[in-house]
PDB file of N, CA and C in Angstrom:
ATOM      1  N   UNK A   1      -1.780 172.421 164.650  1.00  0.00           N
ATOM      2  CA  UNK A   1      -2.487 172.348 163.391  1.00  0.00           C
ATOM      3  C   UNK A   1      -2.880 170.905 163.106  1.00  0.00           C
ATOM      4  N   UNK A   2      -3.891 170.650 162.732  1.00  0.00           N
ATOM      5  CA  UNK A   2      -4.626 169.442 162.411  1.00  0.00           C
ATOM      6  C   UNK A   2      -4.750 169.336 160.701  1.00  0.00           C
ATOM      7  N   UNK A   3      -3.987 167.988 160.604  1.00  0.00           N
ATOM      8  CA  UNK A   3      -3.630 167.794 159.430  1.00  0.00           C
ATOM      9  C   UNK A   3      -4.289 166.401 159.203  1.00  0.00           C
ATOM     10  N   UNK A   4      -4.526 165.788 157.948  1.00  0.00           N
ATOM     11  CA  UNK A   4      -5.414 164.715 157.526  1.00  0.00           C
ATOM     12  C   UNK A   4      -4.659 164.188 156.677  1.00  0.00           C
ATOM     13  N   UNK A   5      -3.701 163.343 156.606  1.00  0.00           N
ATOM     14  CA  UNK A   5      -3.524 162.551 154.792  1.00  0.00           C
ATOM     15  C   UNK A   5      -3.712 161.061 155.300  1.00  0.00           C
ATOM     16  N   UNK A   6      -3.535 160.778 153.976  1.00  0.00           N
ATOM     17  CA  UNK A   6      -4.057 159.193 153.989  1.00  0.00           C
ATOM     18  C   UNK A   6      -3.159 158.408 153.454  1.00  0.00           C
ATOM     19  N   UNK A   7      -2.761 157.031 154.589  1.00  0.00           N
ATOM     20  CA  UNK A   7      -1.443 156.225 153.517  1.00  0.00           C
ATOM     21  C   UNK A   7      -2.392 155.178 152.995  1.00  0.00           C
ATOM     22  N   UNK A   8      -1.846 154.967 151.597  1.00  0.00           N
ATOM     23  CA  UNK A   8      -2.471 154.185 150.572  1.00  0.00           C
ATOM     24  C   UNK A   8      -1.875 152.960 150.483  1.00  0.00           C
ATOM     25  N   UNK A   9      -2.285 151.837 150.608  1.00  0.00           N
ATOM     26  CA  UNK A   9      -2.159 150.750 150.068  1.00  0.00           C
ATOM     27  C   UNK A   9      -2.935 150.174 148.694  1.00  0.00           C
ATOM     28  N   UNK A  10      -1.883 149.549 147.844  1.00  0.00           N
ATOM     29  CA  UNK A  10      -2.630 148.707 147.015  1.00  0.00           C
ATOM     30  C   UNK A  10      -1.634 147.576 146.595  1.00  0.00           C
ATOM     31  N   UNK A  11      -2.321 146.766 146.518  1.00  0.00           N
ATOM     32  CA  UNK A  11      -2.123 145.170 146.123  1.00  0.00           C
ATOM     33  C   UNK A  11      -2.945 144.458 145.078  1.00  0.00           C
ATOM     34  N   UNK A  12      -2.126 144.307 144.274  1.00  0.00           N
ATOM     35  CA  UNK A  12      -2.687 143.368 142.926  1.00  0.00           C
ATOM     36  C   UNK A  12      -1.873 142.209 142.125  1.00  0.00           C
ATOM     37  N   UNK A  13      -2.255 141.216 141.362  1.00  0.00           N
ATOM     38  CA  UNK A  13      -1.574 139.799 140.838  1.00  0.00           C
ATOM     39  C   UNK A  13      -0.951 140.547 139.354  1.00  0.00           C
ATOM     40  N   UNK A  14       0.272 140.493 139.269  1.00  0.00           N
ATOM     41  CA  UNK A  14       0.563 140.570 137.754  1.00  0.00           C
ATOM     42  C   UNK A  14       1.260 139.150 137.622  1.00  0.00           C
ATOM     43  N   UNK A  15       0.694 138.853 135.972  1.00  0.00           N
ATOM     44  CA  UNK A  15       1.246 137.903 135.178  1.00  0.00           C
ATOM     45  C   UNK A  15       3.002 137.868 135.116  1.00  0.00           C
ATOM     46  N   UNK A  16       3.297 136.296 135.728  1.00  0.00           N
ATOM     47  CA  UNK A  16       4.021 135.880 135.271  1.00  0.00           C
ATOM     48  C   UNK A  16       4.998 135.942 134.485  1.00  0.00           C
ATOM     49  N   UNK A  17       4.618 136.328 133.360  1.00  0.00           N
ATOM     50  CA  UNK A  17       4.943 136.531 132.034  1.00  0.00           C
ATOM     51  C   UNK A  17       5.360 137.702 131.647  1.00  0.00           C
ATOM     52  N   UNK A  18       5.011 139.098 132.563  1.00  0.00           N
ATOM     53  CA  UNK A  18       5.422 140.274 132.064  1.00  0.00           C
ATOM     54  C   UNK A  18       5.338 141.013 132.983  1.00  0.00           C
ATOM     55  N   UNK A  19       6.192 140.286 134.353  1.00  0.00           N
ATOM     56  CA  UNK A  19       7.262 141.210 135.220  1.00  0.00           C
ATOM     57  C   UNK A  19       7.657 141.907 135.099  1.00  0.00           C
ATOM     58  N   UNK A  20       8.879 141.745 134.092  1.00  0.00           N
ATOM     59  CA  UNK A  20       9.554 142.915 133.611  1.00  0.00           C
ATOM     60  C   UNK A  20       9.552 143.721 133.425  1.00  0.00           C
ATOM     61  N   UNK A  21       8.123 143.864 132.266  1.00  0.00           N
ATOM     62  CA  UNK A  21       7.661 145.165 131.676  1.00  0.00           C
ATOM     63  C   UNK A  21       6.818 146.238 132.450  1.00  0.00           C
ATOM     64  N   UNK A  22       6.491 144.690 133.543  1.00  0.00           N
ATOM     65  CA  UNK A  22       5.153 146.095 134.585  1.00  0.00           C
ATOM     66  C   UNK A  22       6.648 146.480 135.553  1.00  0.00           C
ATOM     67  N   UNK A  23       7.863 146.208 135.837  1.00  0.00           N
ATOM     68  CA  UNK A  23       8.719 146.869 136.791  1.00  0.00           C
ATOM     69  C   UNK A  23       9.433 147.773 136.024  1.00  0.00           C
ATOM     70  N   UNK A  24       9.530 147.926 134.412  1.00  0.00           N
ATOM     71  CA  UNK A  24       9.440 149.226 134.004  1.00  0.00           C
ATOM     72  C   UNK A  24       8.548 149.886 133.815  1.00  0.00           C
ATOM     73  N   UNK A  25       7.768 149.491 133.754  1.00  0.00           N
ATOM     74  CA  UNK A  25       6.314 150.302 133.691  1.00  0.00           C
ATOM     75  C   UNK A  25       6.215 151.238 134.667  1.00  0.00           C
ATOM     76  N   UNK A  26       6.763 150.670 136.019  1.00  0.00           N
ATOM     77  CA  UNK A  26       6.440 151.265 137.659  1.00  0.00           C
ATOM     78  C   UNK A  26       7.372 152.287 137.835  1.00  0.00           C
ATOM     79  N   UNK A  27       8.522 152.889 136.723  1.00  0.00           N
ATOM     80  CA  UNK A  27       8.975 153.678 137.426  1.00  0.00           C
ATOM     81  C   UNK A  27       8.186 154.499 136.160  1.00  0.00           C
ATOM     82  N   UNK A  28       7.334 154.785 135.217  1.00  0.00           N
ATOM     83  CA  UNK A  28       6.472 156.327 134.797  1.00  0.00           C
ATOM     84  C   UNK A  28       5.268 156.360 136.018  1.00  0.00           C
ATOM     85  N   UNK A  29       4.754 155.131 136.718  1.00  0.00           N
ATOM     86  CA  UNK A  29       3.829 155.302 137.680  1.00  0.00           C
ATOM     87  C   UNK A  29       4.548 156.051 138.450  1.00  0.00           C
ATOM     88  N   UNK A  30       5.619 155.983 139.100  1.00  0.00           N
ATOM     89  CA  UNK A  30       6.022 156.713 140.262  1.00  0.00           C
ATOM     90  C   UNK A  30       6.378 158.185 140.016  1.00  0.00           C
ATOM     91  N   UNK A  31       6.257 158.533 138.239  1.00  0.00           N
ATOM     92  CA  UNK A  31       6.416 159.805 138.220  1.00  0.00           C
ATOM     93  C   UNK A  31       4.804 160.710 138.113  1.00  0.00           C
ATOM     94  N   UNK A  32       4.224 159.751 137.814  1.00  0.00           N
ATOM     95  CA  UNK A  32       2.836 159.904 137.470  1.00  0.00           C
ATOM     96  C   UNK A  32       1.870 160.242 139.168  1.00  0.00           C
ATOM     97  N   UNK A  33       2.558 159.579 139.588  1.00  0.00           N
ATOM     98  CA  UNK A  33       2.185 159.425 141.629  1.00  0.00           C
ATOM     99  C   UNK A  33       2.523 160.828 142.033  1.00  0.00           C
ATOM    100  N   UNK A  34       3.543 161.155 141.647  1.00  0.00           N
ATOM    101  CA  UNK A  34       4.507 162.372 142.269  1.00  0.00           C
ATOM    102  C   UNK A  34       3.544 163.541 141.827  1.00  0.00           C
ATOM    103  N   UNK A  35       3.185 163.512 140.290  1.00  0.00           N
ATOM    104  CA  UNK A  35       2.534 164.607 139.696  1.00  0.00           C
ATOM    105  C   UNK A  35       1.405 164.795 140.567  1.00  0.00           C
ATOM    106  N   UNK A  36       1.182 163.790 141.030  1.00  0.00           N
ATOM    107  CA  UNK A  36      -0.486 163.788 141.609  1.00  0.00           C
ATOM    108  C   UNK A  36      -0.747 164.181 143.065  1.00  0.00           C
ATOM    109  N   UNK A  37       0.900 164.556 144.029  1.00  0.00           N
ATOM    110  CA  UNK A  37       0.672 164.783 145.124  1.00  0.00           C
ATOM    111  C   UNK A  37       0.964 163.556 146.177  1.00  0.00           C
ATOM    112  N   UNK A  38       1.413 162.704 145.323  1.00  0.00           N
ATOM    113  CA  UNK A  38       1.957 161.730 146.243  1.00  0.00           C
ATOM    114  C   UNK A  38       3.215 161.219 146.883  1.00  0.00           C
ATOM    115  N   UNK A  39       3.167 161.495 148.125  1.00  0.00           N
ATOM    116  CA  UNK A  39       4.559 161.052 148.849  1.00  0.00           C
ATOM    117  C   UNK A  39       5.137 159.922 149.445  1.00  0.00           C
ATOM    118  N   UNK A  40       6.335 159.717 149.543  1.00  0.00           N
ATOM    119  CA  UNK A  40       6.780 158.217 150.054  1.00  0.00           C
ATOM    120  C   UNK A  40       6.450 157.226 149.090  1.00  0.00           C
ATOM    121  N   UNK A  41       6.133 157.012 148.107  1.00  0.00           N
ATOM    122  CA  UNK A  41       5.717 156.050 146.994  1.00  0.00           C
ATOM    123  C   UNK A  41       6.653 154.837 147.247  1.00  0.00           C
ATOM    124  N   UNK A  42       6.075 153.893 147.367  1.00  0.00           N
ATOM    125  CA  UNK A  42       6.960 152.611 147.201  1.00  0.00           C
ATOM    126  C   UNK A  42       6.059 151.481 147.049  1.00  0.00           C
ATOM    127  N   UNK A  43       6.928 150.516 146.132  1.00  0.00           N
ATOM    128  CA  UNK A  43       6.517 149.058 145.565  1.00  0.00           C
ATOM    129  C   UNK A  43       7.438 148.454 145.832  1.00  0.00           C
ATOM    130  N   UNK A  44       6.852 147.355 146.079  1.00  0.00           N
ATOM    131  CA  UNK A  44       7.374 145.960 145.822  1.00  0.00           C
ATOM    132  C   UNK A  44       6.694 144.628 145.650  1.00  0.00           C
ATOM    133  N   UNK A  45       7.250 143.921 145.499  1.00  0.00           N
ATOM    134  CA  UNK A  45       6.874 142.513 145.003  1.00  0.00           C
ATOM    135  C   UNK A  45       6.638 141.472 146.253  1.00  0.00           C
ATOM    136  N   UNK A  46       5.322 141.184 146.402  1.00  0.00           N
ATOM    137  CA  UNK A  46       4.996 140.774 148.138  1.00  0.00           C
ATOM    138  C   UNK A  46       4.636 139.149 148.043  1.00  0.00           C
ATOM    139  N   UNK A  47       5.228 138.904 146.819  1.00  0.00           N
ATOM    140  CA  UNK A  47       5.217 137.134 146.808  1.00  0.00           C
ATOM    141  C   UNK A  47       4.408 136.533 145.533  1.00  0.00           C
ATOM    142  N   UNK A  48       4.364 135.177 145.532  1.00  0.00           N
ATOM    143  CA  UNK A  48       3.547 134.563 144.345  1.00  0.00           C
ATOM    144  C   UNK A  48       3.187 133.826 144.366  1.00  0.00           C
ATOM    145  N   UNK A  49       1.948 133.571 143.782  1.00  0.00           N
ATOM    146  CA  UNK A  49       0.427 132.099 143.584  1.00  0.00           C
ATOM    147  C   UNK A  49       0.442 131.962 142.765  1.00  0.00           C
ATOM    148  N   UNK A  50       0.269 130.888 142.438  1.00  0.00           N
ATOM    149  CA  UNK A  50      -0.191 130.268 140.568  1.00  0.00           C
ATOM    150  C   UNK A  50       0.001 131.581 139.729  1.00  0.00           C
ATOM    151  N   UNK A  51       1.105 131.302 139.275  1.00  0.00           N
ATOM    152  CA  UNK A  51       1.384 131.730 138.355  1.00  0.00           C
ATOM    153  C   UNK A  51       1.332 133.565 138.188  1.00  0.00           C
ATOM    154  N   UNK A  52       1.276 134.135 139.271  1.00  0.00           N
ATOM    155  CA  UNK A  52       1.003 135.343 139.271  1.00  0.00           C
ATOM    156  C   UNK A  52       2.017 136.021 140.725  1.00  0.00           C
ATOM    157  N   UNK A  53       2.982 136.843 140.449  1.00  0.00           N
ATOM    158  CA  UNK A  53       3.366 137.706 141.414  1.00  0.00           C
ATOM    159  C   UNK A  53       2.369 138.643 142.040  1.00  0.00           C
ATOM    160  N   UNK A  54       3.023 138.663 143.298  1.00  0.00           N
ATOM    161  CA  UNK A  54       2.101 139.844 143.806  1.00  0.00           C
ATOM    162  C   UNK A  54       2.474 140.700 144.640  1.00  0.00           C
ATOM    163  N   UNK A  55       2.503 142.343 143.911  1.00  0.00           N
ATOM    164  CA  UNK A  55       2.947 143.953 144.138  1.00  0.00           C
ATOM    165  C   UNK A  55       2.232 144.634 145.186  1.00  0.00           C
ATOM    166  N   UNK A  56       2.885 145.375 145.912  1.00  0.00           N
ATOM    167  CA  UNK A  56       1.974 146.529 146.720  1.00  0.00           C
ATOM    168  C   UNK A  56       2.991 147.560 146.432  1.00  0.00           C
ATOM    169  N   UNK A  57       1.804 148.383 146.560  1.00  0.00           N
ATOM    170  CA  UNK A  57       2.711 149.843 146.259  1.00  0.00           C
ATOM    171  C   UNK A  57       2.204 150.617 147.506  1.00  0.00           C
ATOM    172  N   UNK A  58       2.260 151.847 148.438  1.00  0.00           N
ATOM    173  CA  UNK A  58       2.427 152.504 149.561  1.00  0.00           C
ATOM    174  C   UNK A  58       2.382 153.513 149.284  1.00  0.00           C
ATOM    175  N   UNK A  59       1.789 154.551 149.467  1.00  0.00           N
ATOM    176  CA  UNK A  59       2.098 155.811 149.973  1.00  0.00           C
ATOM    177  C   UNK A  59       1.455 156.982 150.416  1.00  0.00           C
ATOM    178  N   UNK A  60       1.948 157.949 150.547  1.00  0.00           N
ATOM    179  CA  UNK A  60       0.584 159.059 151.652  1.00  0.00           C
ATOM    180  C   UNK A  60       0.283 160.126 150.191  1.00  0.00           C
ATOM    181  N   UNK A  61      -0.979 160.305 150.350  1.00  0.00           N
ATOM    182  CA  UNK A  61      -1.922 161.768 149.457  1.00  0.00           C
ATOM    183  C   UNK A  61      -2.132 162.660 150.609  1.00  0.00           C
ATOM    184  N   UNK A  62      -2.003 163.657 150.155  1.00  0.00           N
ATOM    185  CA  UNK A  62      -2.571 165.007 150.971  1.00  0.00           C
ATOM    186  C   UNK A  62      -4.300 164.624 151.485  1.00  0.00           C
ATOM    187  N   UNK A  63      -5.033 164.803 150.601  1.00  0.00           N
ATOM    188  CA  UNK A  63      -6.150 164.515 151.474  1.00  0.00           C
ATOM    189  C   UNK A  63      -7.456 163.439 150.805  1.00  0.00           C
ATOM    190  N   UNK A  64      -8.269 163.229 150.824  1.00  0.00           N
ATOM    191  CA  UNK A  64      -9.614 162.227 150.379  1.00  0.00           C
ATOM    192  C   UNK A  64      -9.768 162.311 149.140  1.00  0.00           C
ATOM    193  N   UNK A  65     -10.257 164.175 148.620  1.00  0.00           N
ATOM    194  CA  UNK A  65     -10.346 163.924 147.246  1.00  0.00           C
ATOM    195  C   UNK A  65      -9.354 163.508 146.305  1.00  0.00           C
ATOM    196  N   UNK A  66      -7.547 163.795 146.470  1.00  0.00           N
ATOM    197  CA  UNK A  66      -6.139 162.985 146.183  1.00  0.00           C
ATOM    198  C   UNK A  66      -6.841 161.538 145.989  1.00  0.00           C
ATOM    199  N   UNK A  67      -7.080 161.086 146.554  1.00  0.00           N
ATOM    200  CA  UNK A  67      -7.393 159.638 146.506  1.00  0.00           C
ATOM    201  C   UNK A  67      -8.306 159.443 146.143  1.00  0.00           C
ATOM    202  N   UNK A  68      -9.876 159.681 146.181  1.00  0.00           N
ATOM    203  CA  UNK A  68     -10.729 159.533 144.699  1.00  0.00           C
ATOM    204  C   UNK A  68     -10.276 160.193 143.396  1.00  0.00           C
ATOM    205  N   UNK A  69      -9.344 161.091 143.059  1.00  0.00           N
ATOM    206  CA  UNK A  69      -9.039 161.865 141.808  1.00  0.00           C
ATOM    207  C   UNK A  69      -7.514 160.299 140.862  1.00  0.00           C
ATOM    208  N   UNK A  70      -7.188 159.652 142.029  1.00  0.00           N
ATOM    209  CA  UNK A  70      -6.386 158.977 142.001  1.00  0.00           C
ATOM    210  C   UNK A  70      -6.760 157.799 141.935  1.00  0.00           C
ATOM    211  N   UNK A  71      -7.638 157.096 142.506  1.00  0.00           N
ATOM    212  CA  UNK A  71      -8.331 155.700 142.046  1.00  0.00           C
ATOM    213  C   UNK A  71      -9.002 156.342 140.884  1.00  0.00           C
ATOM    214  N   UNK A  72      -9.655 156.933 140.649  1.00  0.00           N
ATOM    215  CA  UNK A  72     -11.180 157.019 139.293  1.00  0.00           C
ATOM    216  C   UNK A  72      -9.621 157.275 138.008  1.00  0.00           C
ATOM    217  N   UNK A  73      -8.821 157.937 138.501  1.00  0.00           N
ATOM    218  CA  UNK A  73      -7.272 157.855 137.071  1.00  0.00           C
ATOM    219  C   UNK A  73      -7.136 156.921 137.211  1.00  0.00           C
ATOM    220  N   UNK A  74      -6.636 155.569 137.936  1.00  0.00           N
ATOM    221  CA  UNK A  74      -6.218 154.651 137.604  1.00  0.00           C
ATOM    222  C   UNK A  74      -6.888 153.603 136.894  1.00  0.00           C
ATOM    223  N   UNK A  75      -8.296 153.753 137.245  1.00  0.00           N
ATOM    224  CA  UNK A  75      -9.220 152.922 136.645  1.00  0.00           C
ATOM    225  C   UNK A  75      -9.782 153.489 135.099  1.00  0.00           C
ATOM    226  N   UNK A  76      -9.497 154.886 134.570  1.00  0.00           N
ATOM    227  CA  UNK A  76      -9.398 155.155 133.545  1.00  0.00           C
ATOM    228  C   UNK A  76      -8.473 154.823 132.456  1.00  0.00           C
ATOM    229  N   UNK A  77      -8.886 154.174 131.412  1.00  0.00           N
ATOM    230  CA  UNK A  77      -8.364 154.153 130.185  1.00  0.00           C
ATOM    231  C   UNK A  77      -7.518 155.515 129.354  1.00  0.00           C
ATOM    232  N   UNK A  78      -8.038 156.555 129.953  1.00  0.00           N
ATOM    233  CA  UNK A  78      -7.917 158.012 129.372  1.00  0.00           C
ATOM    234  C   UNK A  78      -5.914 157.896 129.657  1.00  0.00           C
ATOM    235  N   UNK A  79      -5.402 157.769 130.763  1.00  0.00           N
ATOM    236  CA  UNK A  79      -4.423 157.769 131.329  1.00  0.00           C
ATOM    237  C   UNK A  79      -3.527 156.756 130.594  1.00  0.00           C
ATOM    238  N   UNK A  80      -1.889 156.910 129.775  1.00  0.00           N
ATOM    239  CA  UNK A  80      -1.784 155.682 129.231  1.00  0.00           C
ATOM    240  C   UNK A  80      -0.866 155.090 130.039  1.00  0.00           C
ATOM    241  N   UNK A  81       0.075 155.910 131.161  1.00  0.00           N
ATOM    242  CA  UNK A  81       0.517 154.820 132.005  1.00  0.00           C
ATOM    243  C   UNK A  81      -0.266 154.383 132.752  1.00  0.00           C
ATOM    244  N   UNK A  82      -1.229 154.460 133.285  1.00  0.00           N
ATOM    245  CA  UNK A  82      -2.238 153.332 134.089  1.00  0.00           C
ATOM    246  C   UNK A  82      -2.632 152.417 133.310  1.00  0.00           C
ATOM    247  N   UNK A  83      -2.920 153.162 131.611  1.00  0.00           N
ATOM    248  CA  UNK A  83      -3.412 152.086 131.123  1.00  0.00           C
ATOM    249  C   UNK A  83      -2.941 150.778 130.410  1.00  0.00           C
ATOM    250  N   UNK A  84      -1.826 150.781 130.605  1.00  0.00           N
ATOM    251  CA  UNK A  84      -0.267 150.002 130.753  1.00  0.00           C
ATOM    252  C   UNK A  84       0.087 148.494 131.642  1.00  0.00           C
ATOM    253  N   UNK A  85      -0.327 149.664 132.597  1.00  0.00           N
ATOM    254  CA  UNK A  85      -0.213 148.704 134.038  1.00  0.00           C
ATOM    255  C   UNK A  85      -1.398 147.914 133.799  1.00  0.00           C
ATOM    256  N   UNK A  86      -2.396 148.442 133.900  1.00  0.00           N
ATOM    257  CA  UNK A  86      -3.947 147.291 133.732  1.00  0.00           C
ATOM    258  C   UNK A  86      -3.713 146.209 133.050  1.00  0.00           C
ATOM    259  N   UNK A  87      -2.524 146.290 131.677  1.00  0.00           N
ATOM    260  CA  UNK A  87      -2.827 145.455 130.818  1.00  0.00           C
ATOM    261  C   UNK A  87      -1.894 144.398 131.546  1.00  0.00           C
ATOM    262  N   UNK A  88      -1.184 144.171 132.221  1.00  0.00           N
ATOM    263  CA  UNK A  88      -0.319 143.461 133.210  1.00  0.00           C
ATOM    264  C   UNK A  88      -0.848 143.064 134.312  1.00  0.00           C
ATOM    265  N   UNK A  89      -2.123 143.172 134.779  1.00  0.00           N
ATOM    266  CA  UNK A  89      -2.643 142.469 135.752  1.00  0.00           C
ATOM    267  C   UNK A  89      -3.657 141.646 135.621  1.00  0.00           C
ATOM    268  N   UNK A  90      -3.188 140.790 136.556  1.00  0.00           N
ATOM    269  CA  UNK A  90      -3.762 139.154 136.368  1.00  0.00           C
ATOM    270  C   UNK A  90      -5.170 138.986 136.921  1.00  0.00           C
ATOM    271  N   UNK A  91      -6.050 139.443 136.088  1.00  0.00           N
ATOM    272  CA  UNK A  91      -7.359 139.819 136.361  1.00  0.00           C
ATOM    273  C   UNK A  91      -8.026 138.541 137.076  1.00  0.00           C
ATOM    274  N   UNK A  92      -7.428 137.064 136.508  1.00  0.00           N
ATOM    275  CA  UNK A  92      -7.990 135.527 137.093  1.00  0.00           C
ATOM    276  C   UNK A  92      -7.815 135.228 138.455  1.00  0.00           C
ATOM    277  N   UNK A  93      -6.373 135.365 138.540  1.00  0.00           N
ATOM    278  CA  UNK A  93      -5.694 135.699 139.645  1.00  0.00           C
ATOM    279  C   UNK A  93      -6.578 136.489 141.436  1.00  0.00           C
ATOM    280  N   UNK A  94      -6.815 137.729 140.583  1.00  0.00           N
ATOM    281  CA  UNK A  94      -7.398 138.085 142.168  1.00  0.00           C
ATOM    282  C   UNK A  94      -7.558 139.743 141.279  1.00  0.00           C
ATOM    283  N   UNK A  95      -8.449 140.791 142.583  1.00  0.00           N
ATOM    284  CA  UNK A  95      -8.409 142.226 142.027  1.00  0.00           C
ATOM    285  C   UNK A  95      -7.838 143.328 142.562  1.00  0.00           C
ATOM    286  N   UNK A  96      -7.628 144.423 142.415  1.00  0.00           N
ATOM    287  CA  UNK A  96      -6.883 145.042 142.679  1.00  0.00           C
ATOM    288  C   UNK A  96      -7.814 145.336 143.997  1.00  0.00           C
ATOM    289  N   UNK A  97      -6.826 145.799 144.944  1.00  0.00           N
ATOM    290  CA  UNK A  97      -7.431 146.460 146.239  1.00  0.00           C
ATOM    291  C   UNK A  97      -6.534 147.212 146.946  1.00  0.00           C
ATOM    292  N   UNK A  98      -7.532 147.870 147.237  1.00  0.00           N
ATOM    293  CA  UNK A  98      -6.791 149.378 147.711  1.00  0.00           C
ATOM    294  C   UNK A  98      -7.462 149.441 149.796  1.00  0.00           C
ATOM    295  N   UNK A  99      -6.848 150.113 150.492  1.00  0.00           N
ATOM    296  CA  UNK A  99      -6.667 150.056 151.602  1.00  0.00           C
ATOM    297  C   UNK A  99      -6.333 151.862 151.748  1.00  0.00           C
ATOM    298  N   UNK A 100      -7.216 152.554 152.590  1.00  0.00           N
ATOM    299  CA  UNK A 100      -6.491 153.544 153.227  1.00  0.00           C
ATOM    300  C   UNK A 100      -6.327 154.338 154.581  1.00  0.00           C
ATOM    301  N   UNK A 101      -5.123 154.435 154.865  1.00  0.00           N
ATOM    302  CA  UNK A 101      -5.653 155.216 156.181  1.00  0.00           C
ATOM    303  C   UNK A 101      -5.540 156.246 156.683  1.00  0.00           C
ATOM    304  N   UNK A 102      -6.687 157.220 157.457  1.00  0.00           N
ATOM    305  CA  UNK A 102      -6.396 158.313 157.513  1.00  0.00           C
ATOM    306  C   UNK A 102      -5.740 158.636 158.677  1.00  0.00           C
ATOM    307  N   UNK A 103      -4.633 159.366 158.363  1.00  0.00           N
ATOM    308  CA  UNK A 103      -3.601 159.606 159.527  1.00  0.00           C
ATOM    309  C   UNK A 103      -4.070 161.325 159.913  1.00  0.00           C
ATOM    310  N   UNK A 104      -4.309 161.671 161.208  1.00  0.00           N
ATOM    311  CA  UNK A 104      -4.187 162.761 161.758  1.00  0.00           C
ATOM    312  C   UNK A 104      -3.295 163.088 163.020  1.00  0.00           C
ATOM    313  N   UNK A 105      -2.557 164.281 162.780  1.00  0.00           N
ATOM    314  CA  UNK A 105      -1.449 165.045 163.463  1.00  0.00           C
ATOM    315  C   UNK A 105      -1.489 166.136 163.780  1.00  0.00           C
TER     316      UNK A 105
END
């Protein structure tokens, strides 16, 4: 059987200043991930530049549309834990970017 998912990368700068709140913030994302079909979810904190840490988070969606239904939510306001997280990233800093790949088995 020929199967398609895609592991997700994303990497973005959060402020300095409110670590904290985006690493509580990250565990309603990871329930919010789960709702959405997402497996293996993981973050962490992948170092820091002026004044800005910097997060990647990981993990596999079932298939393509998972992952446009899942970027176009995150980039929505409609959503209030995404729209949470947005307010914690260090927009000066650098932008969010996303990476994916499609794995077949």
């Amino acid at each position: 059987m020929l199967t398609k998912q895609l592991h997700i990368f994303i990497q973005y700068p959060i402020k300095e200043t409110v670590t904290m709140q985006y690493e509580e913030t990250m565990q309603q994302v990871f329930k919010v991930m789960s709702d959405m079909g997402a497996n293996e979810f993981k973050w962490s904190r992948a170092g820091e530049e002026k004044g800005s840490a910097y997060y990647r988070e990981s993990f596999l969606l079932p298939t393509e549309s998972h992952y446009f239904a899942m970027k176009a939510l995150r980039c929505s306001e409609s959503n209030h834990v995404f729209h949470e997280l947005s307010q914690f990233i260090d927009n000066e800093a650098g932008s969010i970017q996303y990476v994916g790949l499609k794995i077949t088995s």
